[in-house]
Protein backbone atom coordinates (compact mmCIF):
# COMPACT_ATOMS: atom_id res chain seq x y z
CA UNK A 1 4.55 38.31 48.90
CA UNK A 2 3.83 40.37 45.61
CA UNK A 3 1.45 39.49 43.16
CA UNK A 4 4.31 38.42 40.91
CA UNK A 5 5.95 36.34 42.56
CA UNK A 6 2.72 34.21 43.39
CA UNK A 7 1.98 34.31 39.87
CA UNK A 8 5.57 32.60 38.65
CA UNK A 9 4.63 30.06 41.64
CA UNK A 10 1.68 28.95 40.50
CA UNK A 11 3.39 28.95 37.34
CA UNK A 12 6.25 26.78 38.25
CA UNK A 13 3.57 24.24 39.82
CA UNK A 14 0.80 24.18 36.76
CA UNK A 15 4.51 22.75 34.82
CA UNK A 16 5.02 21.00 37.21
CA UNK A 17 1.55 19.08 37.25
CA UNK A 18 1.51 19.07 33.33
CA UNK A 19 5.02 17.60 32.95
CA UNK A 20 3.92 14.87 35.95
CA UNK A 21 0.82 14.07 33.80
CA UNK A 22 2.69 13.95 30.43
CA UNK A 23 5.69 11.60 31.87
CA UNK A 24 3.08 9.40 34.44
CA UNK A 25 0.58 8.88 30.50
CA UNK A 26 4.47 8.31 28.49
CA UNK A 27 5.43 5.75 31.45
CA UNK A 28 1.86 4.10 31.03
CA UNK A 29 2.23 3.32 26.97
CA UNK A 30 5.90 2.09 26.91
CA UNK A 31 5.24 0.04 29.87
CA UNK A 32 2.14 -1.55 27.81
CA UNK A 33 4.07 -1.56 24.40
CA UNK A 34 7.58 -3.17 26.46
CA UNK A 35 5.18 -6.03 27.96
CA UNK A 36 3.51 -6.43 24.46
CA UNK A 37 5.60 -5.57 21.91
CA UNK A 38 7.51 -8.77 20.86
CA UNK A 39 3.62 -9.96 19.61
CA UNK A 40 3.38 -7.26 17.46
CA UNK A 41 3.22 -8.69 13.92
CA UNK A 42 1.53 -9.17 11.39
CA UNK A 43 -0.17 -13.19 12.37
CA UNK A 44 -1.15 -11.58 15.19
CA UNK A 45 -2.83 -8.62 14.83
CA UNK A 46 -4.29 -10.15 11.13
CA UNK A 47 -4.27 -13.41 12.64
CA UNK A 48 -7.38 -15.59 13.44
CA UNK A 49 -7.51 -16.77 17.57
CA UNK A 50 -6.70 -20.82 18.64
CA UNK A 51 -9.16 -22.36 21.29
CA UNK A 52 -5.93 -24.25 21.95
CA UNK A 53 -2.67 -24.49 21.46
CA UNK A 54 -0.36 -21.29 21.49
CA UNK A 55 -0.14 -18.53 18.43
CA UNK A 56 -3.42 -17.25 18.79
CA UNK A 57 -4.25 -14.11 16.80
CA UNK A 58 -6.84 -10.87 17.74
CA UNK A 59 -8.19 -10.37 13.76
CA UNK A 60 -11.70 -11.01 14.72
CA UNK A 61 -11.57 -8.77 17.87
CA UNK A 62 -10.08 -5.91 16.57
CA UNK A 63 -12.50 -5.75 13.92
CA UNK A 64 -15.28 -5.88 16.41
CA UNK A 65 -14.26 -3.11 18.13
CA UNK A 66 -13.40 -0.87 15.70
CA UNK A 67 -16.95 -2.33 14.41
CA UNK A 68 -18.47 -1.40 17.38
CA UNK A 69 -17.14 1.92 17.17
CA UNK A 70 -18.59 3.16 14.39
CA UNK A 71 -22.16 1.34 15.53
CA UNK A 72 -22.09 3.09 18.50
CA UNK A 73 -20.59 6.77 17.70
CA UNK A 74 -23.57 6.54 14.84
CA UNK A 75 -26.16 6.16 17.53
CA UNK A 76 -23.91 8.34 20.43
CA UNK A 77 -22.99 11.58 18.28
CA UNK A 78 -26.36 12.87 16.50
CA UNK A 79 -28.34 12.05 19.38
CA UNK A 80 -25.47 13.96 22.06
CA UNK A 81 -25.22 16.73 19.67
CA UNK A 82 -28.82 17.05 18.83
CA UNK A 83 -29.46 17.48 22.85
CA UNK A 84 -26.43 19.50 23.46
CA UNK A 85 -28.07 22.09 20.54
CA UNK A 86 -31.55 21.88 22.30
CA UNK A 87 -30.35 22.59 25.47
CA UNK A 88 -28.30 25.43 25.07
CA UNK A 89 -30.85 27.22 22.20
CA UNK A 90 -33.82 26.29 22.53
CA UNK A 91 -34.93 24.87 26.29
CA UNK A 92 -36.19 27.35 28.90
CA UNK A 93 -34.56 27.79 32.61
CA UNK A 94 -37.22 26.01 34.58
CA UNK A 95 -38.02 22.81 36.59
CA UNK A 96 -37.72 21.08 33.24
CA UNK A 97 -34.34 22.25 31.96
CA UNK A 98 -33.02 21.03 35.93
CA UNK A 99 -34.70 18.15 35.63
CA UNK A 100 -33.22 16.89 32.39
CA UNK A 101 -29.35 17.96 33.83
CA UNK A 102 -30.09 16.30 36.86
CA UNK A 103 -30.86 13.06 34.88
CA UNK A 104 -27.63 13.40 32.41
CA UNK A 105 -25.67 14.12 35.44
CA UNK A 106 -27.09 11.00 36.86
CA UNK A 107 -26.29 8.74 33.78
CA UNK A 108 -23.02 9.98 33.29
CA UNK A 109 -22.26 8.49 36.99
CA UNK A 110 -24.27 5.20 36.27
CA UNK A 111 -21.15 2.59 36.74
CA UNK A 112 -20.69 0.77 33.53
CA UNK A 113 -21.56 -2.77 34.77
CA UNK A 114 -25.54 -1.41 35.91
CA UNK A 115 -25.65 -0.69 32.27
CA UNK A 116 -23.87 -4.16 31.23
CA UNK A 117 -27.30 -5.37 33.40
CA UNK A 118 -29.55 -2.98 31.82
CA UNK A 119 -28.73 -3.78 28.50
CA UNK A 120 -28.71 -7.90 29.05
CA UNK A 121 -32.03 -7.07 30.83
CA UNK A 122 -33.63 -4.79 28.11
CA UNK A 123 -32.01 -5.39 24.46
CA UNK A 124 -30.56 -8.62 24.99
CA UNK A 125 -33.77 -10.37 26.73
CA UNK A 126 -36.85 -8.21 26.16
CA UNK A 127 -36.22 -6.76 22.71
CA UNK A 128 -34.96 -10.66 21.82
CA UNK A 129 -31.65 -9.56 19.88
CA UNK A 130 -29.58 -12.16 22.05
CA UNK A 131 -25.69 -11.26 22.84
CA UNK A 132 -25.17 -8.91 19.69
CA UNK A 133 -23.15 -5.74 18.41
CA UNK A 134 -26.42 -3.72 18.51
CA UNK A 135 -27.39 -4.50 21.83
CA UNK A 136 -23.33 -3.67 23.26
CA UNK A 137 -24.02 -0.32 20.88
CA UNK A 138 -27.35 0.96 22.73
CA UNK A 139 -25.37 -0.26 26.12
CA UNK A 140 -22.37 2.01 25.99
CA UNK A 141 -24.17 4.70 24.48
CA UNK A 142 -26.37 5.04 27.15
CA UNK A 143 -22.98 6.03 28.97
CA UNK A 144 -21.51 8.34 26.20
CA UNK A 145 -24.80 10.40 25.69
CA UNK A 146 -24.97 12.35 29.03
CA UNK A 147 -20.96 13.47 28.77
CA UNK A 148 -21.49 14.04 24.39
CA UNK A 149 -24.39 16.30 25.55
CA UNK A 150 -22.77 18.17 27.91
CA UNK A 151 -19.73 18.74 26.23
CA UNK A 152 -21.89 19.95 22.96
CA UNK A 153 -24.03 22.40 24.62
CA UNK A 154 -21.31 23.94 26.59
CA UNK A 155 -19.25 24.23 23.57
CA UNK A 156 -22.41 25.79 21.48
CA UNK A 157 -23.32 28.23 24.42
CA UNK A 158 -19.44 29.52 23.95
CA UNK A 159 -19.45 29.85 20.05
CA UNK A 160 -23.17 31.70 20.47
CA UNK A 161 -21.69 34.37 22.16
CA UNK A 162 -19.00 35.26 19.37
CA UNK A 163 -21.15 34.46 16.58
CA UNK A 164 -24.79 34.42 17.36
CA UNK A 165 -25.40 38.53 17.85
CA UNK A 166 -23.60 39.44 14.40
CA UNK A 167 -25.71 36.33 12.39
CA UNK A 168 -28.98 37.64 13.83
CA UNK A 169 -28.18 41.07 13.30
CA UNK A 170 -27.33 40.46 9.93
CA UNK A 171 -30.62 38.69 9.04
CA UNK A 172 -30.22 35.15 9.70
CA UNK A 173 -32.87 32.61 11.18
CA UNK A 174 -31.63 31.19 14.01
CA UNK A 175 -31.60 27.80 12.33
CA UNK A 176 -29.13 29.35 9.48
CA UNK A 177 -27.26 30.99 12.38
CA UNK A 178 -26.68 27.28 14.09
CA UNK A 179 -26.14 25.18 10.63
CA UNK A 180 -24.14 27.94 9.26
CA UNK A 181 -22.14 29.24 12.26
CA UNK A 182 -22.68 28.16 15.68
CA UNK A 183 -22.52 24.56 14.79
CA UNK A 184 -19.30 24.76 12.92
CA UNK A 185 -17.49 27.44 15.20
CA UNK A 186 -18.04 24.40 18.21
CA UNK A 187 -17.32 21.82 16.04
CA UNK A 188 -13.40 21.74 17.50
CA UNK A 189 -14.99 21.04 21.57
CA UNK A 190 -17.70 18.66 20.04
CA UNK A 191 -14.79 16.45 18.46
CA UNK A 192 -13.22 16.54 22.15
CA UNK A 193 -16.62 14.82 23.30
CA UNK A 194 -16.33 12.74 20.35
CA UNK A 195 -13.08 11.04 21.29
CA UNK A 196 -13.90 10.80 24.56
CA UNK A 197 -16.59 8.89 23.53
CA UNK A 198 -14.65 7.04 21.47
CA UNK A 199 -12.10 6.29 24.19
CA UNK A 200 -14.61 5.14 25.90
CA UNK A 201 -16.30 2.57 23.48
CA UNK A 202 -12.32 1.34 23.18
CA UNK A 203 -12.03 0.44 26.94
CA UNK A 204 -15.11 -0.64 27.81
CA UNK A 205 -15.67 -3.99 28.95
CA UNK A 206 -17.97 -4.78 31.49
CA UNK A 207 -21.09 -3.37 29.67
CA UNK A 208 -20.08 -5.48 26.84
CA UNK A 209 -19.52 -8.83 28.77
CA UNK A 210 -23.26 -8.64 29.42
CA UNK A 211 -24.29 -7.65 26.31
CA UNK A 212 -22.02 -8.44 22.92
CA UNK A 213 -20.87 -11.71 24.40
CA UNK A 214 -17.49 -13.13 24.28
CA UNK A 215 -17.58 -15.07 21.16
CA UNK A 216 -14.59 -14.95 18.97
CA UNK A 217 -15.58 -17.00 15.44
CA UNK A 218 -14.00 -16.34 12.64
CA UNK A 219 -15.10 -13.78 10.51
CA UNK A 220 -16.57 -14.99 6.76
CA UNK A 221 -16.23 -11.45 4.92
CA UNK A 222 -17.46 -13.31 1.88
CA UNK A 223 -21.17 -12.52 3.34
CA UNK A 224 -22.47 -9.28 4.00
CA UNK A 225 -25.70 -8.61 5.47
CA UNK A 226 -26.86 -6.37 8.46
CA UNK A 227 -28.86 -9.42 9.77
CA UNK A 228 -28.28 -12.93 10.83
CA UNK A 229 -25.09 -14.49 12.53
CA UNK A 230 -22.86 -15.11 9.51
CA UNK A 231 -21.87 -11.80 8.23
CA UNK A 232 -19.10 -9.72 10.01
CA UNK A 233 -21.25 -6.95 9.48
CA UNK A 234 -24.32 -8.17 10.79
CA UNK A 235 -25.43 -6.30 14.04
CA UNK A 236 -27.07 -9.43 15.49
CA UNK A 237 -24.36 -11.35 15.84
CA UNK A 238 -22.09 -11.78 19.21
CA UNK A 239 -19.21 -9.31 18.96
CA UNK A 240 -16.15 -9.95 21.49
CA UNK A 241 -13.74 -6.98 21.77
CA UNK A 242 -10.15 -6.37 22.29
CA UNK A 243 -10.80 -5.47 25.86
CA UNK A 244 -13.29 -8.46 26.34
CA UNK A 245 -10.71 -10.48 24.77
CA UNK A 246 -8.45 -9.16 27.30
CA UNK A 247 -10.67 -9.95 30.55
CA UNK A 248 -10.95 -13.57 29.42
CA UNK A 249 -7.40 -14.11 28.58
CA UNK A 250 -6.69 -12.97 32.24
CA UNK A 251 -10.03 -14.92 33.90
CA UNK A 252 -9.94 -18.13 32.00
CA UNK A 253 -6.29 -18.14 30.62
CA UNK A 254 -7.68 -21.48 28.32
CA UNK A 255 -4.47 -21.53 25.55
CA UNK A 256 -1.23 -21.46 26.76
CA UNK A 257 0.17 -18.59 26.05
CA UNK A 258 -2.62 -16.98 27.60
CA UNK A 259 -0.43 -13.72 29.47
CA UNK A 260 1.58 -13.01 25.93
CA UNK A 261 -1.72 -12.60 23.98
CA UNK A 262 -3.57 -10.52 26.65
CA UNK A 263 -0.33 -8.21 26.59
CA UNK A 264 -0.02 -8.43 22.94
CA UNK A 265 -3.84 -7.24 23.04
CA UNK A 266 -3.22 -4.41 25.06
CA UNK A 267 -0.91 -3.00 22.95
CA UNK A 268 -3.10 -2.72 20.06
CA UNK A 269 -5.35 -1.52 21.66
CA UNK A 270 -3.45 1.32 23.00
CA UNK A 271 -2.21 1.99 19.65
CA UNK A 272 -5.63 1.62 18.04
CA UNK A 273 -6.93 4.60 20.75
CA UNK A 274 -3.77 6.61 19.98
CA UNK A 275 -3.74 6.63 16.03
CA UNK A 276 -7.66 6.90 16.26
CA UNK A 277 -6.80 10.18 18.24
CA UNK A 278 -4.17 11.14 16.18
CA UNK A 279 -6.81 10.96 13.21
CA UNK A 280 -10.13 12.88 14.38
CA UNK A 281 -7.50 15.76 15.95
CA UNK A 282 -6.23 16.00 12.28
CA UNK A 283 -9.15 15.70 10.70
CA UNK A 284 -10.92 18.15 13.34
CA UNK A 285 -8.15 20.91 12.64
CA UNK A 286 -8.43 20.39 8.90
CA UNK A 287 -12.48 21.37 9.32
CA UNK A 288 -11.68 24.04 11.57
CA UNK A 289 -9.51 25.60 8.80
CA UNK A 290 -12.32 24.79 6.42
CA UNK A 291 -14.68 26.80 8.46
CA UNK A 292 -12.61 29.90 9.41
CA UNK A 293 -11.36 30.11 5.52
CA UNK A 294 -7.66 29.46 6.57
């Protein structure tokens, strides 16, 4: 067989693969939005949740977690980027360097419910912060870091090469080469980690469970305040998520409409991760033609 022919087979199959993927990921959201659909209005996604009776809303808990995403892509980007720049500019091939990949490559495997433990063990116990949005932060963090690294300094070691020879040749530090160029030029595969991340932080539950709590008050936006348990914005104060909110719906199933809520749920929540995609891919292209003066 010719080399072209193999080539329009592998083709054919690559289409094949991508349209599977595309229909099995279209199949997955209508299925979710047909199950959860009818609860989509306004009470409900706005709406404040019933310990019993039926009509429960999800206000508090999608607050949380879009609450919680912020918190967490605060602590999770500048400290994934700021590793990702170090390791592809500035650390040495050595013991060292393999050490340090060994132990991202080891986190990013860590299943989520060790760090769920590790987090009730260190920030909720030891550090004394009790179930709280900080300590479910620092938790899922811990998992984002090793995959926000890796995906930075892999997309910085690809923009060096097209950018960093010309900068330095020009006269640039290699600080001004990495603020000014490099940084920029990767920005469109560090906003691929970014969502990822993101994704992540969406879905997660187990680390949560263990760390943020499942409590579900209402929210008093009336107070504002970093500290204490009253404000919605405080960072000590238990924090239950839409996919928390989901696992006890299903587990305890206290109001009676338990299944319609936890469906309900899951729709917002896909759409939350879909228009939060939607967003950073429009606001990453819209930097990218910033940057290359399009």
């Amino acid at each position: 067989m010719d080399a072209k022919k193999v080539d329009k087979i592998a083709t054919i199959i690559f289409y094949i693969i991508s349209i599977f993927v595309v229909l099995l990921l279209g199949a997955f959201i209508l299925y979710i939005l047909y199950k959860g659909g009818s609860m989509l209005k306004p009470s409900f996604i706005f709406g404040k949740p019933k310990l019993t009776g039926a009509g429960g809303g999800i206000g508090p808990q999608l607050f949380n977690s879009f609450y919680m995403l912020v918190v967490s892509l605060i602590v999770t980007v500048p400290i994934g980027i700021g590793a990702g720049i170090y390791l592809a500019e500035y650390a040495k091939e050595g013991p060292v360097l393999r050490f340090i990949r060994m132990s991202l490559e080891t986190m990013s495997s860590l299943p989520s419910i060790v760090i769920g433990m590790f987090g009730l063990l260190v920030f909720v116990n030891m550090a004394g912060w009790g179930y709280s949005i900080l300590a479910g932060a620092l938790s899922v963090s811990i998992l984002n870091i090793p995959s926000m690294t890796r995906i930075s300094e892999n997309a910085i070691v690809a923009a060096s090469k097209r950018v960093k020879e010309a900068s330095l040749g020009l006269g640039a530090t290699r600080w001004q080469t990495l603020a000014k160029l490099t940084v920029p030029t990767a920005m469109g595969e560090v906003l691929t980690g970014i969502i990822l991340a993101a994704g992540r932080i969406f879905g997660e539950a187990a680390a949560f469970l263990y760390t943020a709590g499942l409590s579900s008050k209402n929210l008093d936006f009336n107070s504002i305040s970093l500290t204490g348990n009253s404000s919605p914005f405080s960072l000590f104060r238990p924090s239950e998520t839409l996919a928390v909110h989901i696992w006890k719906l299903n587990s305890e199933g206290i109001v009676p409409d338990a299944a319609a809520i936890a469906n309900g749920t899951a729709a917002v929540l896909i759409i939350a991760v879909l228009l939060f995609n939607i967003g950073a891919r429009l606001l990453g292209n819209r930097l990218m033609k910033s940057y290359s003066g399009k």
